[in-house]
C-alpha atoms as a PDB file:
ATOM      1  CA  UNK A   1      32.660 -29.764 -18.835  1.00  0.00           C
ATOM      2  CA  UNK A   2      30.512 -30.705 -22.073  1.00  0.00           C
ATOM      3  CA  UNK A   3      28.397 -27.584 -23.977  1.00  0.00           C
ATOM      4  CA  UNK A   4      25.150 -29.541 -22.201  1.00  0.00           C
ATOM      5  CA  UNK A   5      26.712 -29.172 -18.559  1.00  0.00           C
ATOM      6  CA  UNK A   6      27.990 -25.790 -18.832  1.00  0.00           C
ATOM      7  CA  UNK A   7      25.640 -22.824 -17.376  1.00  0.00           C
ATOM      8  CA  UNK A   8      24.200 -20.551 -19.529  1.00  0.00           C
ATOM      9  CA  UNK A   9      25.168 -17.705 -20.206  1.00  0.00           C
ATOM     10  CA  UNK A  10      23.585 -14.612 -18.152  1.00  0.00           C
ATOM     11  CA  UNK A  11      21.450 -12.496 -19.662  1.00  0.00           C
ATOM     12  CA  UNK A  12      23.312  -9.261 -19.043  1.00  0.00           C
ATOM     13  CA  UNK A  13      21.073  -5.942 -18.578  1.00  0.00           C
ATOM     14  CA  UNK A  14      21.271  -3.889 -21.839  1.00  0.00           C
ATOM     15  CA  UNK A  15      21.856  -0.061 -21.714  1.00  0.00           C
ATOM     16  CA  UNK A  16      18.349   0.598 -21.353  1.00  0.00           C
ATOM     17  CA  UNK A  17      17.733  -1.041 -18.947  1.00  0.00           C
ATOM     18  CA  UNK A  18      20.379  -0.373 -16.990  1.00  0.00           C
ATOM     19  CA  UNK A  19      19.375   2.580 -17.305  1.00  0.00           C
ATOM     20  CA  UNK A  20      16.358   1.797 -15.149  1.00  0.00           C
ATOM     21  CA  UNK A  21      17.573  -0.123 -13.290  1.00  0.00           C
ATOM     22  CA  UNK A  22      20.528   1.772 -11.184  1.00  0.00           C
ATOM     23  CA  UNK A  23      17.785   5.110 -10.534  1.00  0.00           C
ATOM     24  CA  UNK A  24      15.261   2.176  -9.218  1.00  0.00           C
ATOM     25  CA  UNK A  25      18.056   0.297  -7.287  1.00  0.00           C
ATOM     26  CA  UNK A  26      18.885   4.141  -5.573  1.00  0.00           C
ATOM     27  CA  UNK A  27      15.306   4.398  -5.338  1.00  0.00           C
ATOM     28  CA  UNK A  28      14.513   1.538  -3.260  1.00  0.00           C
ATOM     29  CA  UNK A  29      17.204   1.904  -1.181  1.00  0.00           C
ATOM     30  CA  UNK A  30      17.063   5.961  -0.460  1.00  0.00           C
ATOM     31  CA  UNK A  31      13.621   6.632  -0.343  1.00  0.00           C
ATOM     32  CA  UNK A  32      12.795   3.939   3.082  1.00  0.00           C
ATOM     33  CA  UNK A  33      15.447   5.858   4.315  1.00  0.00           C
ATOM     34  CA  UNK A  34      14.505   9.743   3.915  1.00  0.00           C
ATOM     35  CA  UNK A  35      10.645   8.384   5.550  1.00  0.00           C
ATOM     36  CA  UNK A  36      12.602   6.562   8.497  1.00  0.00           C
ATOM     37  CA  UNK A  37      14.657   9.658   9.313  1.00  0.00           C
ATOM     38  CA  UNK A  38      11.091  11.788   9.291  1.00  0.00           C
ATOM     39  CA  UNK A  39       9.372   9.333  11.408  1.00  0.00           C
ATOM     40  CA  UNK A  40      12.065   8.663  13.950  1.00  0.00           C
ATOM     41  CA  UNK A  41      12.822  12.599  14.131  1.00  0.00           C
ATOM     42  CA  UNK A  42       8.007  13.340  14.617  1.00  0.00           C
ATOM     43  CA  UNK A  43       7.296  10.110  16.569  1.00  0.00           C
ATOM     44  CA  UNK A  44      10.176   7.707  17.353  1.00  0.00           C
ATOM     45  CA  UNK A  45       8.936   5.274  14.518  1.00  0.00           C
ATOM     46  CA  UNK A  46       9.808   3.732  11.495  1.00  0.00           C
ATOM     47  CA  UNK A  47       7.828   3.707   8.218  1.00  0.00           C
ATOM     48  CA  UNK A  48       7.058  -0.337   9.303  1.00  0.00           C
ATOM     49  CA  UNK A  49       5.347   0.591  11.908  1.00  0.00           C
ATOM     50  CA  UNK A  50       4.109   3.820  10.581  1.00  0.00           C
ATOM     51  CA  UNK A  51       2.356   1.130   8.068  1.00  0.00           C
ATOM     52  CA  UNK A  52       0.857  -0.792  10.472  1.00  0.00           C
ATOM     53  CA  UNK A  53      -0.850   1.656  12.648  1.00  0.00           C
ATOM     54  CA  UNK A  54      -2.006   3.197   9.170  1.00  0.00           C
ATOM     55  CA  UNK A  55      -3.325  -0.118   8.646  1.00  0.00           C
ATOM     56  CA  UNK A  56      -5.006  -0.659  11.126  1.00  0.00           C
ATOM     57  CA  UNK A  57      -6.863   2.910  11.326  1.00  0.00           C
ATOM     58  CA  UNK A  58      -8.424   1.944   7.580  1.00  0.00           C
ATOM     59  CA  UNK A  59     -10.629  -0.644   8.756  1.00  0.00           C
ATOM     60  CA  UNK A  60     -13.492  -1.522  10.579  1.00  0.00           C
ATOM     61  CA  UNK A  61     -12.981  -1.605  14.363  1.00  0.00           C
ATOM     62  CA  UNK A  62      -9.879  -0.643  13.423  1.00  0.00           C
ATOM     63  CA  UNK A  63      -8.535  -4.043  14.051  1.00  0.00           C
ATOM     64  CA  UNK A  64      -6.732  -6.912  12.315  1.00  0.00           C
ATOM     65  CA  UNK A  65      -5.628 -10.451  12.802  1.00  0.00           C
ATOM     66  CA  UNK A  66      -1.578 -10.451  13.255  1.00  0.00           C
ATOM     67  CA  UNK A  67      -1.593 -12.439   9.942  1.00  0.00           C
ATOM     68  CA  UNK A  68      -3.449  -9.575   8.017  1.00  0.00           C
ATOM     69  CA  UNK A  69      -1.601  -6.888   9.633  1.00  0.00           C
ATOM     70  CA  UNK A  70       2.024  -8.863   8.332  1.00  0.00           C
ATOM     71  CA  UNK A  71       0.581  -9.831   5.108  1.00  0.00           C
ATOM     72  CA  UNK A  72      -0.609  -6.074   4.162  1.00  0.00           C
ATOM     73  CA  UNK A  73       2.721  -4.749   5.893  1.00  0.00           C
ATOM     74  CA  UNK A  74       5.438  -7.591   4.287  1.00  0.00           C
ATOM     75  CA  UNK A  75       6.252  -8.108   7.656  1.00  0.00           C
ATOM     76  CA  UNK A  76       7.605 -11.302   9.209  1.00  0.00           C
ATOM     77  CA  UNK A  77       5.442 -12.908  11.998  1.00  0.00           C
ATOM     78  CA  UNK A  78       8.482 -12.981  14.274  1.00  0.00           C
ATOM     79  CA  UNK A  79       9.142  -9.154  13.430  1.00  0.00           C
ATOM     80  CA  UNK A  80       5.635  -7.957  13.689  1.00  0.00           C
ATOM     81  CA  UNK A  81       5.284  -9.701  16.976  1.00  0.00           C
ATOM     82  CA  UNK A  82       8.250  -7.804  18.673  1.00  0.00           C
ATOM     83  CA  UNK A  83       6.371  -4.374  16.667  1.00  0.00           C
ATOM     84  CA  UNK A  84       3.135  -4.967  18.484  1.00  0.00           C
ATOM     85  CA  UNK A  85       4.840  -5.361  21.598  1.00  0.00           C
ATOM     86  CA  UNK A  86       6.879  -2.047  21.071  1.00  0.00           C
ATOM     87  CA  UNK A  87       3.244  -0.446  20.073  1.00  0.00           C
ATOM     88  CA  UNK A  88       1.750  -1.838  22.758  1.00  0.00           C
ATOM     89  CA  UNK A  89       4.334  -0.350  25.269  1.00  0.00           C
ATOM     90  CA  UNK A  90       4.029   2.787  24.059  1.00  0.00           C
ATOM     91  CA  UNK A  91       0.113   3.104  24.278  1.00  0.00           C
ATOM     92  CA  UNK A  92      -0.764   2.636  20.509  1.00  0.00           C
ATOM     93  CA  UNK A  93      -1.925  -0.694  20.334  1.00  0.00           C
ATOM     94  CA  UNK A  94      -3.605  -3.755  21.778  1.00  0.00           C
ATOM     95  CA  UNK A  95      -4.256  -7.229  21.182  1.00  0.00           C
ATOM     96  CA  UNK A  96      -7.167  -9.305  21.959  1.00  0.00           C
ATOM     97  CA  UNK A  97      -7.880 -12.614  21.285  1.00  0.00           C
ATOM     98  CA  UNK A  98     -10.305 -13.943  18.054  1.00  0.00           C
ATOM     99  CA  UNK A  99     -13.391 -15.302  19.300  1.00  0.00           C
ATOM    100  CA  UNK A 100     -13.135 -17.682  16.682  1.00  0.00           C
ATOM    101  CA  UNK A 101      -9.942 -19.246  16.469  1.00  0.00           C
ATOM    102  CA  UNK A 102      -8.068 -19.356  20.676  1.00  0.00           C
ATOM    103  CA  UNK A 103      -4.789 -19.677  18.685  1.00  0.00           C
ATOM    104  CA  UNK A 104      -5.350 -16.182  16.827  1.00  0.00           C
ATOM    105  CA  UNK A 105      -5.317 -12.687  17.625  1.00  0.00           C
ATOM    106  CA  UNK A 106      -5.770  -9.254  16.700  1.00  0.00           C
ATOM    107  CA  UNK A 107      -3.952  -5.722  16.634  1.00  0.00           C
ATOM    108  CA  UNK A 108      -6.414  -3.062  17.332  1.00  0.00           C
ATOM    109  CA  UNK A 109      -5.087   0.433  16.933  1.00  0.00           C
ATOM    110  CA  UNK A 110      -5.610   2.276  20.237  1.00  0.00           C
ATOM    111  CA  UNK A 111      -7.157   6.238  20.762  1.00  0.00           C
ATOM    112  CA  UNK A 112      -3.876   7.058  21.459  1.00  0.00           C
ATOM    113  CA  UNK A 113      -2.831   5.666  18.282  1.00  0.00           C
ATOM    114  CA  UNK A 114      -4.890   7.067  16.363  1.00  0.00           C
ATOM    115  CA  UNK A 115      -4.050  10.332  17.755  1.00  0.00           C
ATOM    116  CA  UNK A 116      -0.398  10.181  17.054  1.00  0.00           C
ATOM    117  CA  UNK A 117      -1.342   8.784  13.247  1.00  0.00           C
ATOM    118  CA  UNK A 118      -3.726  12.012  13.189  1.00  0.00           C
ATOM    119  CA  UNK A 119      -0.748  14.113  14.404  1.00  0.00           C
ATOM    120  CA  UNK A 120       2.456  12.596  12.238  1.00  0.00           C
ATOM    121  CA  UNK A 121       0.177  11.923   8.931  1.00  0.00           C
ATOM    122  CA  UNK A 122       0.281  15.223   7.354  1.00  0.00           C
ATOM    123  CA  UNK A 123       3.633  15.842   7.564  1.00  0.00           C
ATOM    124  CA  UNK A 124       4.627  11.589   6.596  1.00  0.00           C
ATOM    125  CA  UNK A 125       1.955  12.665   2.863  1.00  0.00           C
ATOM    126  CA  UNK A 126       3.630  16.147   2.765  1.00  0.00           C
ATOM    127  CA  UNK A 127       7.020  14.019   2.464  1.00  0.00           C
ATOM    128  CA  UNK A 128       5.593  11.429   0.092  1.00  0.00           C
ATOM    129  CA  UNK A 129       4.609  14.045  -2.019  1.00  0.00           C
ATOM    130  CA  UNK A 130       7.536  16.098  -1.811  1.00  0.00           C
ATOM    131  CA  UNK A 131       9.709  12.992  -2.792  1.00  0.00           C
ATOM    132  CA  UNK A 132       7.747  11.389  -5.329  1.00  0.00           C
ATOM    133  CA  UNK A 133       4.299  12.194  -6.690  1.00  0.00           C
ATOM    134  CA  UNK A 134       5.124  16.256  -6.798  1.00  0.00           C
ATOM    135  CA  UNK A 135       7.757  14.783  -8.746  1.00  0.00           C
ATOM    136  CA  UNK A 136       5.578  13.433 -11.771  1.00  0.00           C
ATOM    137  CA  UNK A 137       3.548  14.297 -14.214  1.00  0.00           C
ATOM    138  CA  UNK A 138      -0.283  12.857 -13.695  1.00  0.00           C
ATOM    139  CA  UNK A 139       0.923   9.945 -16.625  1.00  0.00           C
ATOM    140  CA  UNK A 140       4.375   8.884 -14.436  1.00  0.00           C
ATOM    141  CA  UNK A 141       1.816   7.966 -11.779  1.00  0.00           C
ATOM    142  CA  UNK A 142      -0.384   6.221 -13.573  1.00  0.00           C
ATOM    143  CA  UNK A 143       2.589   4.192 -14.933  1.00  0.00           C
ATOM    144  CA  UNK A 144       4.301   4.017 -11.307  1.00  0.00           C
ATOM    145  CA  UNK A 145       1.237   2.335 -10.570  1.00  0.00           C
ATOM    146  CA  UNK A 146       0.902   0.192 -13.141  1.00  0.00           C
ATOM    147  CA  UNK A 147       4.804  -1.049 -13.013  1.00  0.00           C
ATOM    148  CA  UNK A 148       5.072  -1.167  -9.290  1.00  0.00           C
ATOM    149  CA  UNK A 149       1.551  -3.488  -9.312  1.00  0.00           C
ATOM    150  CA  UNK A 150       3.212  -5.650 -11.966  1.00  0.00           C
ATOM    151  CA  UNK A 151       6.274  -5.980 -10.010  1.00  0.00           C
ATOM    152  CA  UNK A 152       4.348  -6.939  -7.031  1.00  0.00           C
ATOM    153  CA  UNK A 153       2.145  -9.347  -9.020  1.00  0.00           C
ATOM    154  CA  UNK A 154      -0.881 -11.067  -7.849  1.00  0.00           C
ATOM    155  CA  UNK A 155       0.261 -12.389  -4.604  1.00  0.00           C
ATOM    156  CA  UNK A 156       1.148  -8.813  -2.990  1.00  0.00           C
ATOM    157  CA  UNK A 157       4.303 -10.035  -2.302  1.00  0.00           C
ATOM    158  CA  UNK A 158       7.652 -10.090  -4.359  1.00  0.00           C
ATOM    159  CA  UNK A 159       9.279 -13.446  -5.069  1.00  0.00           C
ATOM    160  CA  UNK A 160       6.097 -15.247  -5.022  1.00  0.00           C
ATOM    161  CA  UNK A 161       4.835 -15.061  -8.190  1.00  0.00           C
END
């Protein structure tokens, strides 16, 4: 192999930011977990579909096309499909068609679903606070939001941008 065939060499992490990295790494991975185990344990849900029905109760009608909903939720369209039809099973959601587009449709968040959200949502913020924002000091979250919004970059969505 010649010097201008042979890959570069990786930029390894320095100390610093390893550093950073590992506690975000344990993070990411521990946190989705703790807020599963809650959810499952109160309602039989996970925080994916806790997200959605959230969603859904913060707008208008409290309804949203199925591309929204997996948009604001990172979802999959195949994955939020088979959610919907769990939700819908269980009483929490329906879907109706768009009168403007036959090959659309929309999740609308039930009474019953916004019951259970009324119900589980106290204790799902207790544990967000508990884990994370009792955790910091009024500047951490300001710069929590300001990393994890650079992170997630213009396009809401990592990889993308």
């Amino acid at each position: 192999m010649t010097d201008a065939t042979a890959p570069a060499e990786p930029r390894w992490l320095d100390e610093e930011e390893m550093a950073a990295w590992l506690p975000f790494i344990r993070v990411v991975q521990e946190l989705p977990q703790a807020i599963d185990r809650r959810l499952r344990e109160e309602a039989g849900i996970t925080h994916t579909y806790y997200a959605m029905l959230a969603n859904l109760s913060a707008v208008p009608d409290r309804a949203l096309s199925m591309g929204e909903l997996a948009r604001l939720t990172t979802t999959s369209p195949s994955r939020l499909t088979h959610a919907i039809a769990v939700l819908e099973e269980r009483g929490w959601v329906t879907k109706r068609d768009c009168p403007h587009d036959r090959r659309s449709q929309y999740a609308v968040l039930t009474d019953e679903g916004q019951a259970l959200l009324e119900r589980i949502a106290p204790g799902h913020v207790a544990q967000v606070r508990e884990l994370v924002f009792d955790r910091l000091a009024p500047h951490q979250v300001r710069a929590l939001a300001e990393i994890t919004t650079a992170l997630v970059g213009p396009t809401d969505a990592l990889g993308e941008g």
